[in-house]
PDB file of N, CA and C in Angstrom:
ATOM      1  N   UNK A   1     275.881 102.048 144.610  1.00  0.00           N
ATOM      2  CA  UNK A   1     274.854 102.876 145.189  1.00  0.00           C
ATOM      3  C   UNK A   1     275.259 103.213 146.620  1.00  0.00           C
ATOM      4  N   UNK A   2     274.928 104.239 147.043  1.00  0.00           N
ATOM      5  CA  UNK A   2     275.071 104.849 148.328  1.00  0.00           C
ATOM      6  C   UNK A   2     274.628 103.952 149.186  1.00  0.00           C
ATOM      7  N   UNK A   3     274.760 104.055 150.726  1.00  0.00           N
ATOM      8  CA  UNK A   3     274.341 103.141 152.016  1.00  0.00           C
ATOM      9  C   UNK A   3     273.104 103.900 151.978  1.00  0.00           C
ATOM     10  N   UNK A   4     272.778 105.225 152.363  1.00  0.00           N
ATOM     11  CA  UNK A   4     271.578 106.306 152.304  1.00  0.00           C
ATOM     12  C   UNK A   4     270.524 106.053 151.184  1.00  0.00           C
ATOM     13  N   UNK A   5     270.958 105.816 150.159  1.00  0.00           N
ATOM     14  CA  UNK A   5     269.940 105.961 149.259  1.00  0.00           C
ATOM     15  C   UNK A   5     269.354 104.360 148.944  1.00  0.00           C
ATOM     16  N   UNK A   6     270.477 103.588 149.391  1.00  0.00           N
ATOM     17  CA  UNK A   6     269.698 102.293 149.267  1.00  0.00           C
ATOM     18  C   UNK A   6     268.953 101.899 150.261  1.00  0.00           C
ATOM     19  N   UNK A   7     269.033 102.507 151.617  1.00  0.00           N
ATOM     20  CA  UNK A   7     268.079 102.184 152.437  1.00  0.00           C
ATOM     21  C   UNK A   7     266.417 103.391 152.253  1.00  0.00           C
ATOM     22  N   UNK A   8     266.812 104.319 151.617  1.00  0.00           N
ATOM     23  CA  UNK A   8     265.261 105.033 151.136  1.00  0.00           C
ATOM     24  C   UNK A   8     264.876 104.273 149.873  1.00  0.00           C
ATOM     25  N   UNK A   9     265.472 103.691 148.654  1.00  0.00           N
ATOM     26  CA  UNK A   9     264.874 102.931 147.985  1.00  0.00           C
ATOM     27  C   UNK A   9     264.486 101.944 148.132  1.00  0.00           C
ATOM     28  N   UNK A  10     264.391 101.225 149.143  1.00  0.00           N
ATOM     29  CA  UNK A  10     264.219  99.911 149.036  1.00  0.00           C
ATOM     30  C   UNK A  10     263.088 100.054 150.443  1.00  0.00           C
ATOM     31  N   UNK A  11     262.852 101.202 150.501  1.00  0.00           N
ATOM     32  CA  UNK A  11     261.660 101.555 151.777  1.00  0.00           C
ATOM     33  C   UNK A  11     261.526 100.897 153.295  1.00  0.00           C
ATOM     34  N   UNK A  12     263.343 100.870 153.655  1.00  0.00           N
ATOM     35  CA  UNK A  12     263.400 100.170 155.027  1.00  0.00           C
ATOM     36  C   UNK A  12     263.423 101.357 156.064  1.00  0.00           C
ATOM     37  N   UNK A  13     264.068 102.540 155.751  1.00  0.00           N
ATOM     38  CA  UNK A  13     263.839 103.695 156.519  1.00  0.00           C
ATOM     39  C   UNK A  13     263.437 105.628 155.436  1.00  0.00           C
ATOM     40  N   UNK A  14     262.438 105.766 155.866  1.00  0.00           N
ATOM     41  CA  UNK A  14     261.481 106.393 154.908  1.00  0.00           C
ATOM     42  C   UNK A  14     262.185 108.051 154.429  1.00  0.00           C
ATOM     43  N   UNK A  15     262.949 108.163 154.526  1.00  0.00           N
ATOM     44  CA  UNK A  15     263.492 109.594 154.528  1.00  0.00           C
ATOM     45  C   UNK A  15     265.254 109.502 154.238  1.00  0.00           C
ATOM     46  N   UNK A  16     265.781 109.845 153.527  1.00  0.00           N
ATOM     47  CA  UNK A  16     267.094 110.042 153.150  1.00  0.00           C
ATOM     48  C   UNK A  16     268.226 110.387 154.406  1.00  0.00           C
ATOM     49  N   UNK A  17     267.412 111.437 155.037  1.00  0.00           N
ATOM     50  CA  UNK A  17     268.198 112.544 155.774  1.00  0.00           C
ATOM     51  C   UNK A  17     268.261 111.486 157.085  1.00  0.00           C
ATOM     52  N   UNK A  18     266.845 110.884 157.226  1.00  0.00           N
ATOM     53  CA  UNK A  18     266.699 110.078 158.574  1.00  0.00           C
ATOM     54  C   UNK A  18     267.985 109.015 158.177  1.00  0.00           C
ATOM     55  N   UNK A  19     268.075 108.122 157.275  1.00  0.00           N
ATOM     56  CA  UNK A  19     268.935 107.611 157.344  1.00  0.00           C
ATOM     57  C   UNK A  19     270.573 107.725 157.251  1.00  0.00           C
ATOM     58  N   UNK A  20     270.822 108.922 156.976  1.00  0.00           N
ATOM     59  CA  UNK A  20     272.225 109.407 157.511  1.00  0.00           C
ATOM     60  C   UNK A  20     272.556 110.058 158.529  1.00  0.00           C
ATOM     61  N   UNK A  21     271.282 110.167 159.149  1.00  0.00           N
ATOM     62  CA  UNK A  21     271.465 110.380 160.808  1.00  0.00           C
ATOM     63  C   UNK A  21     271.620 109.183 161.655  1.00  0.00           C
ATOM     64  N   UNK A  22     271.214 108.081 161.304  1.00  0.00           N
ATOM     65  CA  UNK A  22     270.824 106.852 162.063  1.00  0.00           C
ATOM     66  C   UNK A  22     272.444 106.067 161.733  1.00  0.00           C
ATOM     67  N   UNK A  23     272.944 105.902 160.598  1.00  0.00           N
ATOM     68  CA  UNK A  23     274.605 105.773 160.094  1.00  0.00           C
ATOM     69  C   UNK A  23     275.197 106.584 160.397  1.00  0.00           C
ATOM     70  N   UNK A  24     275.302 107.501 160.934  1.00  0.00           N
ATOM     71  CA  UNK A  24     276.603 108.333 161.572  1.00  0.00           C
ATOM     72  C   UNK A  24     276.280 108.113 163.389  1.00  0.00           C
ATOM     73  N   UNK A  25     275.107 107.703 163.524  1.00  0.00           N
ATOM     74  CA  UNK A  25     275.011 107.435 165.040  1.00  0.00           C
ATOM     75  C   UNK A  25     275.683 105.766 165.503  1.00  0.00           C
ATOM     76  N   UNK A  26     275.831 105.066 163.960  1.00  0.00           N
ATOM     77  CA  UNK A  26     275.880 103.765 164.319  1.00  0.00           C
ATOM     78  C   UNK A  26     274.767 103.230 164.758  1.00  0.00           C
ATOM     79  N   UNK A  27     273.406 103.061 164.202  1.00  0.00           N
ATOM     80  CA  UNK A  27     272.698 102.526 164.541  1.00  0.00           C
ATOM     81  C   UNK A  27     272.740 101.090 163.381  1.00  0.00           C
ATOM     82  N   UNK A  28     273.056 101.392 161.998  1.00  0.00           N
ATOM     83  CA  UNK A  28     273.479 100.548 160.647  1.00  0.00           C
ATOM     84  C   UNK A  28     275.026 100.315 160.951  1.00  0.00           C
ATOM     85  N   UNK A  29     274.531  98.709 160.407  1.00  0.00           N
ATOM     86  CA  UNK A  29     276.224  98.519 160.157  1.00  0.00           C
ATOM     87  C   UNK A  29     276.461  97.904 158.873  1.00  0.00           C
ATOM     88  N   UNK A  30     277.829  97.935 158.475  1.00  0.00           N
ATOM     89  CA  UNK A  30     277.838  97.233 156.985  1.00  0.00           C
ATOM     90  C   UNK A  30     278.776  96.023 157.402  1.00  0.00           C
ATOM     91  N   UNK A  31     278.786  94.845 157.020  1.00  0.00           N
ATOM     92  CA  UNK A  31     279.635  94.083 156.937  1.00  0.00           C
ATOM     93  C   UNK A  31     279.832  93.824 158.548  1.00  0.00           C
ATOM     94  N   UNK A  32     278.871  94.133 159.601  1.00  0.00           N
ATOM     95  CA  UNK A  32     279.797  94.493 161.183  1.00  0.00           C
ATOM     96  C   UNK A  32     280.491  95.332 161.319  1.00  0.00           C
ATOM     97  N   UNK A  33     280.793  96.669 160.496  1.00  0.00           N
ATOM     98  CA  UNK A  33     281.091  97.469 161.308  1.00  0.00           C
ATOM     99  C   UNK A  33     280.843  98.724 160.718  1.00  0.00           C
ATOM    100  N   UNK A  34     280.993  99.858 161.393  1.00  0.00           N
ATOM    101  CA  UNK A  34     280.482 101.453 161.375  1.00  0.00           C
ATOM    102  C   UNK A  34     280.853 102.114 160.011  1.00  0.00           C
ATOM    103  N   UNK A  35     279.928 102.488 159.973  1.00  0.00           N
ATOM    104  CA  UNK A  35     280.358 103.293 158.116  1.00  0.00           C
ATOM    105  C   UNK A  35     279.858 104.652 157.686  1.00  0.00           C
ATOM    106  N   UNK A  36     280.004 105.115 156.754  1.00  0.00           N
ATOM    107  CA  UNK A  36     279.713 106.542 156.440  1.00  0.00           C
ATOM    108  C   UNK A  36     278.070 106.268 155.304  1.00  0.00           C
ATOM    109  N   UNK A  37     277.379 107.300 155.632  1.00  0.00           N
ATOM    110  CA  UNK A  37     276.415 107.314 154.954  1.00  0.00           C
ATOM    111  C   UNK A  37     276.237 107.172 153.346  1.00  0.00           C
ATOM    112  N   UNK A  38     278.090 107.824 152.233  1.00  0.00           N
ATOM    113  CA  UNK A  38     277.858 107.690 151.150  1.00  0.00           C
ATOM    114  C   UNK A  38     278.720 106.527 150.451  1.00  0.00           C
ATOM    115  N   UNK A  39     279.120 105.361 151.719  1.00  0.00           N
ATOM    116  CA  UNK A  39     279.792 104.183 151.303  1.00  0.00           C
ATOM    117  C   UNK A  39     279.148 102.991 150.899  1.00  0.00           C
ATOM    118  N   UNK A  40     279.908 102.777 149.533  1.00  0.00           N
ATOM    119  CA  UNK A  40     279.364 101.984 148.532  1.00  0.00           C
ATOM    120  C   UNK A  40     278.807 100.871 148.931  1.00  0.00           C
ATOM    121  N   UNK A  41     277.903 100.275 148.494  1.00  0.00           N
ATOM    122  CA  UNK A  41     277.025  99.080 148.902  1.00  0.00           C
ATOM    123  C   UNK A  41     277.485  98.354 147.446  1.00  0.00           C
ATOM    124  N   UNK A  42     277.710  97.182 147.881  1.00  0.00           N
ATOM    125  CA  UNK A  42     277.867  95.884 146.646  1.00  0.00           C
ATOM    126  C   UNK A  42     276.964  94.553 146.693  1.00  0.00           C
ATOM    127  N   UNK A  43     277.038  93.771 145.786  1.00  0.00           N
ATOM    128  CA  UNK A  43     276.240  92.429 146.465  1.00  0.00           C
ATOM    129  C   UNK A  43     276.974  92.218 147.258  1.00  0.00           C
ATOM    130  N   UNK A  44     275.908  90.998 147.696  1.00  0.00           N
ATOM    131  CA  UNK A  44     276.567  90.176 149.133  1.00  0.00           C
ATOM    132  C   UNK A  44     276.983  91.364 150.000  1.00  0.00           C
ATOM    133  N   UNK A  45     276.466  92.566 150.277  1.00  0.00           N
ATOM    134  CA  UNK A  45     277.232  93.040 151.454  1.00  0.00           C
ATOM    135  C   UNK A  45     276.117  92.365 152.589  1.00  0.00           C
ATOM    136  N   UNK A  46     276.333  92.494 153.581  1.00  0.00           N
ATOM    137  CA  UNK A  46     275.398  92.512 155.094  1.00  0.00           C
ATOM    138  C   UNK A  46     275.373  93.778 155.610  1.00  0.00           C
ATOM    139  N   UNK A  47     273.970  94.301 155.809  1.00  0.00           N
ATOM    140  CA  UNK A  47     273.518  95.244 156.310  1.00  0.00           C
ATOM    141  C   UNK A  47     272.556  95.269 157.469  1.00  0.00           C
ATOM    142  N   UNK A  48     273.344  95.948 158.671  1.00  0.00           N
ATOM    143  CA  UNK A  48     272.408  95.120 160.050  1.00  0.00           C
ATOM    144  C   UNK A  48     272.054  96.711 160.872  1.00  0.00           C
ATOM    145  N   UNK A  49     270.527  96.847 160.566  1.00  0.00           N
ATOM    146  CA  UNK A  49     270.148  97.855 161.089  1.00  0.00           C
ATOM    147  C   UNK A  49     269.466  97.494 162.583  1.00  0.00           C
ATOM    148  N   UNK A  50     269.960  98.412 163.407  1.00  0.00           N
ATOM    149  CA  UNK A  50     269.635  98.505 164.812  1.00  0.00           C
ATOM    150  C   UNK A  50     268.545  99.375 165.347  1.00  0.00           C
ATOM    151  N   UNK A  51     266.789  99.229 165.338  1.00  0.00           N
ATOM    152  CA  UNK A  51     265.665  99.973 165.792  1.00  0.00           C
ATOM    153  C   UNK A  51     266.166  99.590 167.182  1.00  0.00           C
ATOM    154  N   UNK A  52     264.779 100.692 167.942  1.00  0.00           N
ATOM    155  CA  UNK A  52     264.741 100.257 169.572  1.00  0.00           C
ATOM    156  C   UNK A  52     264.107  98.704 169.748  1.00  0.00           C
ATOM    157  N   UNK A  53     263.702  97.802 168.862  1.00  0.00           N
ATOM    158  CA  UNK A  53     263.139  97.294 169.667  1.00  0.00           C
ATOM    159  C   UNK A  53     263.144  95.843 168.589  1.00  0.00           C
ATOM    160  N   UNK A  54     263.799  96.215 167.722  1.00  0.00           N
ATOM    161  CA  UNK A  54     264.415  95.119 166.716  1.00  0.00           C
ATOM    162  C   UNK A  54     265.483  95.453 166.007  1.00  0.00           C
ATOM    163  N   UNK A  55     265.766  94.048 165.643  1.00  0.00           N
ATOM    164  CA  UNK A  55     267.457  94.425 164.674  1.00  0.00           C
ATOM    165  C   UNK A  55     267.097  93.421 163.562  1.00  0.00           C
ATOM    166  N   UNK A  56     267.271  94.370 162.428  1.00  0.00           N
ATOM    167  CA  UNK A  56     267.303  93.466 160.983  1.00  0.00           C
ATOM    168  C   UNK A  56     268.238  92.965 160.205  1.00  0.00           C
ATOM    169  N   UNK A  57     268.650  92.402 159.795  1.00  0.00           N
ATOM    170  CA  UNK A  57     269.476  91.752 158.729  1.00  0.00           C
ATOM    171  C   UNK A  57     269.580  91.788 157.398  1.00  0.00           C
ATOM    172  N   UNK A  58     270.009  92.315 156.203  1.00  0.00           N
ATOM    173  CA  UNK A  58     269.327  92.793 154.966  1.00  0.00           C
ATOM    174  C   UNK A  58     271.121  91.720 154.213  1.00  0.00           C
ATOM    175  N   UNK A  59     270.948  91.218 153.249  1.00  0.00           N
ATOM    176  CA  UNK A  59     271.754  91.272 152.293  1.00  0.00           C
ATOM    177  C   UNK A  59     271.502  92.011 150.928  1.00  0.00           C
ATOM    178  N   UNK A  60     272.294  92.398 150.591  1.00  0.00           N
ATOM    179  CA  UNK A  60     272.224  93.520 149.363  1.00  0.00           C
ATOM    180  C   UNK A  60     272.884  92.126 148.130  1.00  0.00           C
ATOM    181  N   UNK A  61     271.879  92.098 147.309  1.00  0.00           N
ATOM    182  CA  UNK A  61     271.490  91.281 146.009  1.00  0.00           C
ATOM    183  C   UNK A  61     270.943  92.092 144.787  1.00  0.00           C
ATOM    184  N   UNK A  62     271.584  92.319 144.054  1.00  0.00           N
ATOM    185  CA  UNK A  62     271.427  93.683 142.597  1.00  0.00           C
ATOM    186  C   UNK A  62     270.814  94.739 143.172  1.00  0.00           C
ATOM    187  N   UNK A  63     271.204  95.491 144.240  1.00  0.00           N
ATOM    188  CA  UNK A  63     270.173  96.842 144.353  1.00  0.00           C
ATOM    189  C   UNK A  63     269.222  97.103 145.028  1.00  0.00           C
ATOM    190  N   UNK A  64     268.733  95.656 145.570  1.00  0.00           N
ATOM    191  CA  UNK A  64     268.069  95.076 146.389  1.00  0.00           C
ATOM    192  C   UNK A  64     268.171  94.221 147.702  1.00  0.00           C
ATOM    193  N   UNK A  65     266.838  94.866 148.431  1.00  0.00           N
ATOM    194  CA  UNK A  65     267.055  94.384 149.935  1.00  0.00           C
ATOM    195  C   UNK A  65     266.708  92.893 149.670  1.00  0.00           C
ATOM    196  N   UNK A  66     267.430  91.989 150.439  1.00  0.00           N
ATOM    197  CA  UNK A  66     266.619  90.002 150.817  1.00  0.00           C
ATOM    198  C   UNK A  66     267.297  89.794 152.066  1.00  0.00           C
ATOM    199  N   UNK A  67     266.373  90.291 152.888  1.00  0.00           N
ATOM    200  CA  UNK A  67     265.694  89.874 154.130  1.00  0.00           C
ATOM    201  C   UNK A  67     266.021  88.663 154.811  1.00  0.00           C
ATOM    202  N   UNK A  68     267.499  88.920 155.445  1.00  0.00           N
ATOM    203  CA  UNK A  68     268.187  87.192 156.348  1.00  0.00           C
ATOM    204  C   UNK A  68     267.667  86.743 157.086  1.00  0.00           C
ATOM    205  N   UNK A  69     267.328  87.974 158.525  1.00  0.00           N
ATOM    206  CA  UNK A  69     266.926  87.982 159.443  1.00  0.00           C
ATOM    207  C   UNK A  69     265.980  88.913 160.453  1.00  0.00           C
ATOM    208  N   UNK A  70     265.469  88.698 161.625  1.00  0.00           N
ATOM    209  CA  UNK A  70     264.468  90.232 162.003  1.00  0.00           C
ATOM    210  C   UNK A  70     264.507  89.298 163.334  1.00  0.00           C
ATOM    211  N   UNK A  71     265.625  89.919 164.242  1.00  0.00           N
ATOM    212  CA  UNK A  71     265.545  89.736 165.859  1.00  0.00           C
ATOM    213  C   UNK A  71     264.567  90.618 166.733  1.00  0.00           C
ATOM    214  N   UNK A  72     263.906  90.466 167.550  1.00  0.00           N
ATOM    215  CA  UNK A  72     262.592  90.992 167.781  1.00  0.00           C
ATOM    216  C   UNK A  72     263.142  91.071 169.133  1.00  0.00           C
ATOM    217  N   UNK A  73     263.826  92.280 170.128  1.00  0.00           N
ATOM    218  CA  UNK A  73     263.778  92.002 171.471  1.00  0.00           C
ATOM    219  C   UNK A  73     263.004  92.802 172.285  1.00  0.00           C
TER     220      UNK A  73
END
């Protein structure tokens, strides 16, 4: 599955388009580091999205988001 479409399915950022704007800015990272919006997501990847005012942690488990971490600064 796409980086884009797994973050609109799994309802962490609400819009498709928003989230391949936010991955080409580097605000998402895969694994630690910068990636393209239609690169493949597997289990076990780490997915570390960067808001203004928190940073989340997601591991990708069948298709699905499970929730590592949520740094609050």
């Amino acid at each position: 599955m796409r980086l884009d479409k797994f973050l609109k399915n799994n309802h962490i950022i609400k819009r498709r388009v928003m989230a391949q704007d936010a991955i080409k800015k580097g605000f998402i990272l895969k694994n630690g580091n910068k990636t393209k919006p239609g690169a493949e997501i597997k289990n076990d990847d780490i997915i570390q999205i960067n808001f203004s005012n928190r940073t989340l942690k997601i591991k990708v488990v069948n298709d699905k988001a499970e929730f590592i971490e949520e740094v609050i600064k």
